[in-house]
Protein backbone atom coordinates (compact mmCIF):
# COMPACT_ATOMS: atom_id res chain seq x y z
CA UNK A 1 -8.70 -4.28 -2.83
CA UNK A 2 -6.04 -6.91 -2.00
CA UNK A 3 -4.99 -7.22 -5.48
CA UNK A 4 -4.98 -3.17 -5.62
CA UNK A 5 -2.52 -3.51 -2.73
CA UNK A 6 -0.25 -5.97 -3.79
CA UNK A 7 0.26 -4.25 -7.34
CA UNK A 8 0.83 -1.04 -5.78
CA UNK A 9 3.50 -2.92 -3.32
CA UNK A 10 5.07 -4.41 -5.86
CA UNK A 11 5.37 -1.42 -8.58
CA UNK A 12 6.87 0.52 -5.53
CA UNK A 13 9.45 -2.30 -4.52
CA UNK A 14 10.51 -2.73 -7.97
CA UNK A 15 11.17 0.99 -8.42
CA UNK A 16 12.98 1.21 -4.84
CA UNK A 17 15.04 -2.00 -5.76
CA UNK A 18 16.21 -0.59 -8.92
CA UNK A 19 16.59 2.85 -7.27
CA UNK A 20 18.43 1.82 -3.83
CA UNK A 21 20.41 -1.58 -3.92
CA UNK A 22 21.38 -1.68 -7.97
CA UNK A 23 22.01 -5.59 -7.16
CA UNK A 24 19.92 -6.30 -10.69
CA UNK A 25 22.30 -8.13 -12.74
CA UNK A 26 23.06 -5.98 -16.28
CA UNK A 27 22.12 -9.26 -18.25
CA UNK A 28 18.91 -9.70 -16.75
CA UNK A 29 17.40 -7.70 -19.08
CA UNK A 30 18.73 -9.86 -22.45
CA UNK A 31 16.97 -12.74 -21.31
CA UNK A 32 13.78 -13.88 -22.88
CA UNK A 33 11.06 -14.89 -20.21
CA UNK A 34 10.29 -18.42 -22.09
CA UNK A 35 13.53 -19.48 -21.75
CA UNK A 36 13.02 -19.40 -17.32
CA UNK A 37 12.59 -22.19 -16.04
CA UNK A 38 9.85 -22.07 -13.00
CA UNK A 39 12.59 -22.92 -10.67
CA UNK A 40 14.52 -20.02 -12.22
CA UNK A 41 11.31 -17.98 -11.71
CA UNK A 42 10.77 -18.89 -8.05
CA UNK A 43 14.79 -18.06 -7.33
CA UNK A 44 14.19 -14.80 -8.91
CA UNK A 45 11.46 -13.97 -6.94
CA UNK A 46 13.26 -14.63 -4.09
CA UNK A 47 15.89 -11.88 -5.16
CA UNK A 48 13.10 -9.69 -4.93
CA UNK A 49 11.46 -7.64 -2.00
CA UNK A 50 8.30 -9.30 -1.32
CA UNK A 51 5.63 -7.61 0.53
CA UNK A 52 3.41 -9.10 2.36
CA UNK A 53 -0.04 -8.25 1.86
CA UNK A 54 -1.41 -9.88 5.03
CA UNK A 55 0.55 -7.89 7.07
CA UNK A 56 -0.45 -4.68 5.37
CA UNK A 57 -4.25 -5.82 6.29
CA UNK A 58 -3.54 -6.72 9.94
CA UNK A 59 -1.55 -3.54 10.65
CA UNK A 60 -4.32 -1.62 8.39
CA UNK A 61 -7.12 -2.79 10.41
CA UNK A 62 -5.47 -2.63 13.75
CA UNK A 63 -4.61 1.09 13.50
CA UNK A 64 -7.67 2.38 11.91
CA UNK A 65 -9.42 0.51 14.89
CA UNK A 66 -7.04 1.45 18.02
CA UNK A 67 -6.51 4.90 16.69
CA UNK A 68 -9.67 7.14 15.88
CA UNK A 69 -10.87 10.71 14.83
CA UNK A 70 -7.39 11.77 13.97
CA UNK A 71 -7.56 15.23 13.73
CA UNK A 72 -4.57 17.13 13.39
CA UNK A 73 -4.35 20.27 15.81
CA UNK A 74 -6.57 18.75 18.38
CA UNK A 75 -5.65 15.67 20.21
CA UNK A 76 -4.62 17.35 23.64
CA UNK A 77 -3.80 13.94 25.37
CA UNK A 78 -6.91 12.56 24.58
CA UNK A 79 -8.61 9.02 25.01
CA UNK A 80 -7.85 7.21 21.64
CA UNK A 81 -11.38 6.48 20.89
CA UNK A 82 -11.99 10.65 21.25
CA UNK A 83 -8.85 11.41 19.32
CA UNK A 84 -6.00 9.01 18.28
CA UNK A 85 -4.02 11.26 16.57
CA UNK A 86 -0.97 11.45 18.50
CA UNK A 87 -1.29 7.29 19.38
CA UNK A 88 -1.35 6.83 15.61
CA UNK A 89 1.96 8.55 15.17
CA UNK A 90 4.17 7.23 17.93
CA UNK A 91 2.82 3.50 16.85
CA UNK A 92 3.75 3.91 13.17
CA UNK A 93 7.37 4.90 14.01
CA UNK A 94 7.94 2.74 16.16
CA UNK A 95 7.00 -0.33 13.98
CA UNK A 96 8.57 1.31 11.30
CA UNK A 97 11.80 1.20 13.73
CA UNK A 98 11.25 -2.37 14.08
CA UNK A 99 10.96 -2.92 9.94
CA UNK A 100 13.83 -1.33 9.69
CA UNK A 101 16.06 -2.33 12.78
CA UNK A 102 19.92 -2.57 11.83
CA UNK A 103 20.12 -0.12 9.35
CA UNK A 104 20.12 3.20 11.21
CA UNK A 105 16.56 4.10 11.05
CA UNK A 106 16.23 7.29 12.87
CA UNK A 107 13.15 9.07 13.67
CA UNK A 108 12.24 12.72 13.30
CA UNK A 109 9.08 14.64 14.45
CA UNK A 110 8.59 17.91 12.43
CA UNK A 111 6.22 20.50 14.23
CA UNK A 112 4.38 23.07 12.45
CA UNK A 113 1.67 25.49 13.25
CA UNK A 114 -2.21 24.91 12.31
CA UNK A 115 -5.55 26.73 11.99
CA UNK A 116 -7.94 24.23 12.45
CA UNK A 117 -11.24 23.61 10.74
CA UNK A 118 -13.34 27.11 10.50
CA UNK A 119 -15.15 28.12 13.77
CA UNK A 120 -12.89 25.48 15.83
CA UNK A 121 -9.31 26.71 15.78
CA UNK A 122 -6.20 24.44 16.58
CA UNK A 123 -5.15 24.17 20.10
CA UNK A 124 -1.86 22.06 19.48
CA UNK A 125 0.94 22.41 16.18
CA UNK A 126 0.37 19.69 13.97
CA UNK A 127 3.54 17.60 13.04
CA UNK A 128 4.58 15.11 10.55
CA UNK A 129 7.03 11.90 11.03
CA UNK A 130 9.65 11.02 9.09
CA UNK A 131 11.58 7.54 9.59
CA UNK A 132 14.81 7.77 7.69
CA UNK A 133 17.76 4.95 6.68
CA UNK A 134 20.86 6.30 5.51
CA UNK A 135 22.46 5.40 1.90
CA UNK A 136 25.84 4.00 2.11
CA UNK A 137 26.94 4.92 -1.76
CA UNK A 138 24.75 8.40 -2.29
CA UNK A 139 23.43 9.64 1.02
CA UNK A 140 22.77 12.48 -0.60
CA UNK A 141 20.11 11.06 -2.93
CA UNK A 142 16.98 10.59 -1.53
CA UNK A 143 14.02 8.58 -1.83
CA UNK A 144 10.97 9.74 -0.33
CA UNK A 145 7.83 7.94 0.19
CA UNK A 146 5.02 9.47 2.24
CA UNK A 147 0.98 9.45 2.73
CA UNK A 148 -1.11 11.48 5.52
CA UNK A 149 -2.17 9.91 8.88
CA UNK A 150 -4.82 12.86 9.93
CA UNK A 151 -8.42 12.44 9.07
CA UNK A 152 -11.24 14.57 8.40
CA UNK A 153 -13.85 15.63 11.17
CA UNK A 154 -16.43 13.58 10.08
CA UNK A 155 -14.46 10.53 9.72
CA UNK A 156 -13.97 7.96 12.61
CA UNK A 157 -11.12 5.61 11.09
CA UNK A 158 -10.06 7.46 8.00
CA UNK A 159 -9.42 3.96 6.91
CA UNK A 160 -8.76 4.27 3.09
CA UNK A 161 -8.15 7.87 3.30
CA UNK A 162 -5.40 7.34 4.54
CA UNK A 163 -4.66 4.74 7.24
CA UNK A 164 -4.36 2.16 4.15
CA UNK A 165 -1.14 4.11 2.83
CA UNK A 166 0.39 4.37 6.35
CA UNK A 167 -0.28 0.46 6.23
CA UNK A 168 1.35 0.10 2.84
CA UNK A 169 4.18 1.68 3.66
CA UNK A 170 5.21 -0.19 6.70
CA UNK A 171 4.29 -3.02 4.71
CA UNK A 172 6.69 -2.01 2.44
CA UNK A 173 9.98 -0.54 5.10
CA UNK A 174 9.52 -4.52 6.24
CA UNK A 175 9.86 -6.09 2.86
CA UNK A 176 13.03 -3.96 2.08
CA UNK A 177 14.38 -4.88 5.40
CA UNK A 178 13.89 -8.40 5.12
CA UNK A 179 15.27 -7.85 1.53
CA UNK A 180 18.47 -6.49 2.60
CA UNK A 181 19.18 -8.54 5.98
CA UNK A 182 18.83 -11.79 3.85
CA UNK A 183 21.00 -10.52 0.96
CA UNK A 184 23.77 -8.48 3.50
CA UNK A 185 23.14 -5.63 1.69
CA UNK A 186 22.44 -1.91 2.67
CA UNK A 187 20.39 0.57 0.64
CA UNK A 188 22.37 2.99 -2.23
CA UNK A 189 20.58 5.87 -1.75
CA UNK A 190 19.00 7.31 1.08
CA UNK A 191 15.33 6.38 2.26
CA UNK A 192 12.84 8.63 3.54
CA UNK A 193 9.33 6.90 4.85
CA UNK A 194 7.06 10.75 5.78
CA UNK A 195 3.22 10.23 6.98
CA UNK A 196 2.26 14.00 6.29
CA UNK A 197 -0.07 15.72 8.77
CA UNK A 198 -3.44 18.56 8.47
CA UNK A 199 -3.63 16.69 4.90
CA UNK A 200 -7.06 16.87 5.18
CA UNK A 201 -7.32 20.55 6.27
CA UNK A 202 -5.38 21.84 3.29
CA UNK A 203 -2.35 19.44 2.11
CA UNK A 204 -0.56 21.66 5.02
CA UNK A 205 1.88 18.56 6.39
CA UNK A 206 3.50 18.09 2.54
CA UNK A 207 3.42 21.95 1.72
CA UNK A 208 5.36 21.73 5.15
CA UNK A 209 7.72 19.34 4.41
CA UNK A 210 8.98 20.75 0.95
CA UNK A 211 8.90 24.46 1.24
CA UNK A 212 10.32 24.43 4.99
CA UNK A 213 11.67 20.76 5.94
CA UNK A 214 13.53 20.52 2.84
CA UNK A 215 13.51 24.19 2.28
CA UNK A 216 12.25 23.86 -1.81
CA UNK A 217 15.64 21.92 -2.66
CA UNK A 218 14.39 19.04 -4.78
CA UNK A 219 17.34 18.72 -6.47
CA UNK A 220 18.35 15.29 -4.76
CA UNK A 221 14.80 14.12 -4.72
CA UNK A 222 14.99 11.14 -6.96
CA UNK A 223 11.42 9.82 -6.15
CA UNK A 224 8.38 11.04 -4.29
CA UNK A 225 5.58 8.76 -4.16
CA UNK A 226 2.68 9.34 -1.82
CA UNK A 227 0.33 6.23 -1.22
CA UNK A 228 -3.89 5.94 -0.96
CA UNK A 229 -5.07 2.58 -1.76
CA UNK A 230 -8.72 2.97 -3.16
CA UNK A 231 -11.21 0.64 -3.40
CA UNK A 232 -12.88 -0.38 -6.39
C-alpha cells in the first residue's frame, strides 16, 4: 500500500504541476536522462511537489480512528464513536486550511437533501466540502480533485473506502503548498479539493456537485480526479 500511495501522489502532483504553475522549463523535455547528473537529479526533485507519504498515513489513521460510522444523513450531534460524520468534515477543512494557508483557501459547505438507507430514512441533509484556492492567470479554469468521506452502515472506519483518499488529498493540498511557498509562486489555474458525501448510498454527493453545484457546466473543468487507494 505505501508504494500504491506514493505513485498515486506523485502521478497527481505531476499532472497538477504541469496543469497549475507551468514553471517546467520548455527544454526540459530535450534532455536525455543519462546525461543528469545525480546532483542534477536531486535539484530537480526539489523543483518538484513532494508528498509526503508519512503524513498521508498519520492523518489516514488518525481520522479513520477519531471519526467513526460516518453515515451521511444521520449524525444528529452525535458522540464520534456513534457517528463521526460531521467531526470528519469540519477536521478535513480545517487542515486542509492549514495546507493551504496564504493562498486564499476558502471553504464551502454544500447541503443537499437525502433518503437514507431503506427502512431508516435521513433525519439531517447530507453535504459535501469543497476547499478552494484561486488561480491568479485562469481563475476560470478549474481543477477539481475530490473522493467521498461517508461510509457504509456496516462499516466502522471506512478506512480504504474512502478515508485513504481524504488522506491523500490533504497529503497532496500540503505538498503543493509547500511547493509554491518555497518557489513564491501561486497556482495558474484554479484548485478545487471536494470530499463528496451519501457516496455510499448512491454516488448522491458527486451527482450533487455537477448537475446542481456546478449546474452541468464542465466546460472549464480541466481535470477531475477522484481518489481510493486500494490495497493489494
Amino acid at each position: 500500500m505505501p508504494h500504491r500511495v506514493t505513485s498515486v501522489c506523485c502521478l497527481l502532483l505531476l499532472m497538477m504541476s504541469l496543469l497549475l504553475t507551468g514553471i517546467i522549463p520548455a527544454h526540459a523535455h530535450s534532455i536525455h536522462p543519462s546525461a543528469v547528473s545525480r546532483p542534477q537529479q536531486r535539484q530537480a526533485l526539489a523543483d518538484f511537489p513532494t508528498v509526503d507519504p508519512n503524513y498521508i498515513y498519520d492523518q489516514l489513521f488518525y481520522v479513520a480512528t477519531s471519526f467513526q460510522h460516518r453515515e451521511a444523513g444521520y449524525d444528529n450531534n452525535l458522540p464520534v464513536n456513534i457517528n463521526g460524520h460531521d467531526e470528519f468534515a469540519t477536521y478535513w477543512s480545517q487542515e486542509m486550511m492549514r495546507n493551504l494557508a496564504g493562498f486564499g483557501p476558502q471553504v464551502v459547505i454544500d447541503t443537499f437533501p437525502v433518503k437514507g438507507w431503506v427502512g431508516r430514512p435521513a433525519i439531517v441533509p447530507a453535504f459535501n466540502v469543497e476547499v478552494s484556492v484561486p488561480g491568479v492567470t485562469h481563475p476560470e479554469q478549474v481543477v477539481v480533485i475530490g473522493c467521498h468521506y461517508d461510509g457504509e452502515a456496516i462499516s466502522t472506519q471506512s478506512a480504504n473506502d474512502d478515508a485513504s483518499g481524504c488522506a491523500i488529498e490533504l497529503g497532496v493540498a500540503k505538498a503543493m503548498g509547500a511547493f509554491w511557498r518555497s518557489h513564491h509562486a501561486y497556482p495558474a489555474k484554479t484548485l478545487r479539493f471536494v470530499i463528496f458525501d451519501a457516496e455510499e448510498q448512491g454516488l448522491y454527493g458527486s451527482f450533487h456537485y455537477l448537475n446542481s453545484t456546478i449546474n452541468g457546466d464542465t466546460n472549464n473543468i480541466v481535470v477531475l480526479h477522484r481518489f481510493v487507494a486500494a490495497t493489494e
